[in-house]
C-alpha atoms as a PDB file:
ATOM      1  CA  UNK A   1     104.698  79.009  97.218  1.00  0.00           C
ATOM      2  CA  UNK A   2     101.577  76.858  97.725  1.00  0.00           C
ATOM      3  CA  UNK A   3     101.281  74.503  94.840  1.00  0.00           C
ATOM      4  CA  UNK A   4      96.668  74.053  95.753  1.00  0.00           C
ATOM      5  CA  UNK A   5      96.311  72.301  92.121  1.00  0.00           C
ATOM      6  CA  UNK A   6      97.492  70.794  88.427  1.00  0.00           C
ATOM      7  CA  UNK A   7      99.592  73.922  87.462  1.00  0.00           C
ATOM      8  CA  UNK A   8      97.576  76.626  90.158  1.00  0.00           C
ATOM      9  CA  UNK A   9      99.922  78.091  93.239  1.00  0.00           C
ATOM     10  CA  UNK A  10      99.633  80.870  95.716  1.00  0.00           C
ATOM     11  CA  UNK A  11     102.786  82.643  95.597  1.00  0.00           C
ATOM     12  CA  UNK A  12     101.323  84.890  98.715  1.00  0.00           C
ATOM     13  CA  UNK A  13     100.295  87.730  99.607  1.00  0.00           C
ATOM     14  CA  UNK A  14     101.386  91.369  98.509  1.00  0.00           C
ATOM     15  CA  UNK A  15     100.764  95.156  99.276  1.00  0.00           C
ATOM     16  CA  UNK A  16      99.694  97.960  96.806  1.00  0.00           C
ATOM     17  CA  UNK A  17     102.034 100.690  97.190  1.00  0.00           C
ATOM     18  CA  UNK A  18     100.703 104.121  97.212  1.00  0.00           C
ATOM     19  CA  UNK A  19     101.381 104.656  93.522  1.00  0.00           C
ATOM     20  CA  UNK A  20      99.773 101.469  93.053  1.00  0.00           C
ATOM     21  CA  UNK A  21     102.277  99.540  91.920  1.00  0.00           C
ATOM     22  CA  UNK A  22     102.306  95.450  93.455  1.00  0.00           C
ATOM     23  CA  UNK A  23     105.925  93.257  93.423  1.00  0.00           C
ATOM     24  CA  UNK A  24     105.581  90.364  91.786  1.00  0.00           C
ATOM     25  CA  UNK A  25     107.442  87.285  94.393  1.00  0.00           C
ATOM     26  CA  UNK A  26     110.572  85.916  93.032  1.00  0.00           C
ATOM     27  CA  UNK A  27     108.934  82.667  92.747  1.00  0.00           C
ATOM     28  CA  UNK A  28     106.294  83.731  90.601  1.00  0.00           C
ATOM     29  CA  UNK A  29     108.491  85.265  88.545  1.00  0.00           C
ATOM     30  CA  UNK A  30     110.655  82.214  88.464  1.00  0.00           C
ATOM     31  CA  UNK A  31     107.789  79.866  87.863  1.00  0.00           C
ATOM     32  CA  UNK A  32     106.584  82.195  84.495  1.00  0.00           C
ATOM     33  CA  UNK A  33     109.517  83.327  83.200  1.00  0.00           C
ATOM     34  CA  UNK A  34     108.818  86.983  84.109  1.00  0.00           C
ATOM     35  CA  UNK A  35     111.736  89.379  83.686  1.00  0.00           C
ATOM     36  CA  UNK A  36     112.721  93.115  83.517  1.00  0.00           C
ATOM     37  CA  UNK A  37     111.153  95.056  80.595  1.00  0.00           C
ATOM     38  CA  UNK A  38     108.453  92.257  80.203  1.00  0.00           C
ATOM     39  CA  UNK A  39     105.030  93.878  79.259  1.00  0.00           C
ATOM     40  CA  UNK A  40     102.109  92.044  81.250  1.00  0.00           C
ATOM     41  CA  UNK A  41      98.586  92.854  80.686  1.00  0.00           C
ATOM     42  CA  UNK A  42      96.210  93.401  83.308  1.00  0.00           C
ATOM     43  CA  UNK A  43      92.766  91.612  82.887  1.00  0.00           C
ATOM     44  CA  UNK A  44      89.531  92.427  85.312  1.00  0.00           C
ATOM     45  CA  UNK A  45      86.333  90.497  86.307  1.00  0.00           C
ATOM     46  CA  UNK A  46      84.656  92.924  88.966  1.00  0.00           C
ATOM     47  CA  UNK A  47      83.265  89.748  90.803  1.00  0.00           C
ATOM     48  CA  UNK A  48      85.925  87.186  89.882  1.00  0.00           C
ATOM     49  CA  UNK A  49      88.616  89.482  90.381  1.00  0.00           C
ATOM     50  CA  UNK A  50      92.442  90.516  88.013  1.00  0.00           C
ATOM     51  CA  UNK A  51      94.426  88.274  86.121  1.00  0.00           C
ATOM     52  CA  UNK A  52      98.280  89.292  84.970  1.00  0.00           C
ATOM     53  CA  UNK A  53      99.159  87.642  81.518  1.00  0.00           C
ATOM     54  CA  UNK A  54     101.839  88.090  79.975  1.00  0.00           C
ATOM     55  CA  UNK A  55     101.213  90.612  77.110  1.00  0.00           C
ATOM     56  CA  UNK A  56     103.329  88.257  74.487  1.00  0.00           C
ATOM     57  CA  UNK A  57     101.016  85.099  75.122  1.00  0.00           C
ATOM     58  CA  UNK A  58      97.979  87.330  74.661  1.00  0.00           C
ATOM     59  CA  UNK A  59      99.427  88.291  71.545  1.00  0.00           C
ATOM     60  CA  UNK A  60      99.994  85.037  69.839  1.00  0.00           C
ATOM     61  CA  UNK A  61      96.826  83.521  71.425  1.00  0.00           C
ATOM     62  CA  UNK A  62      94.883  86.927  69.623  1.00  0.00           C
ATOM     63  CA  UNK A  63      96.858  85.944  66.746  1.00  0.00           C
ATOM     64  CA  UNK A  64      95.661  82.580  66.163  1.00  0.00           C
ATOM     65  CA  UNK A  65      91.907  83.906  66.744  1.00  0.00           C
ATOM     66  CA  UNK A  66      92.239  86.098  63.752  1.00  0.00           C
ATOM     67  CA  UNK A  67      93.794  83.812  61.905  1.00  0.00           C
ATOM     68  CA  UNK A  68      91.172  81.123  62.279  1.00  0.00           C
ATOM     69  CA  UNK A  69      88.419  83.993  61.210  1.00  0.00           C
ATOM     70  CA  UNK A  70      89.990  83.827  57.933  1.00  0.00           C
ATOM     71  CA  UNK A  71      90.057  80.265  57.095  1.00  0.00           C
ATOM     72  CA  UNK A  72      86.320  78.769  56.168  1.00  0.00           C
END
């Protein structure tokens, strides 16, 4: 693990297997509390490239958005 900024690593490099499936490094599971059964969700810029979040942070974040729609 690289640490290249405030809170921004590279955790190196992987391979897409032919099922497309990707292993996550220990570290970077380490570092974001990533464990078995954890849903992540798979965001895509086609010219900045994916992000992996995971799912329950997108959820509360989406959470708060609608909640702030209702309040005027």
């Amino acid at each position: 693990m690289i640490k290249v900024g405030k809170g921004r690593y590279i955790f190196g490099m992987v391979k897409v297997g032919e099922r497309g499936q990707i292993v996550i490094p220990k570290e970077a599971r380490e570092k974001f509390d990533i464990k078995h059964g954890d849903s992540l969700l798979v965001l895509g810029d086609e010219e900045k490239g994916i992000a992996i979040v995971k799912a329950e942070l997108m959820k509360s974040f989406a959470l708060k958005i609608l909640e702030s729609m209702g309040e005027k």
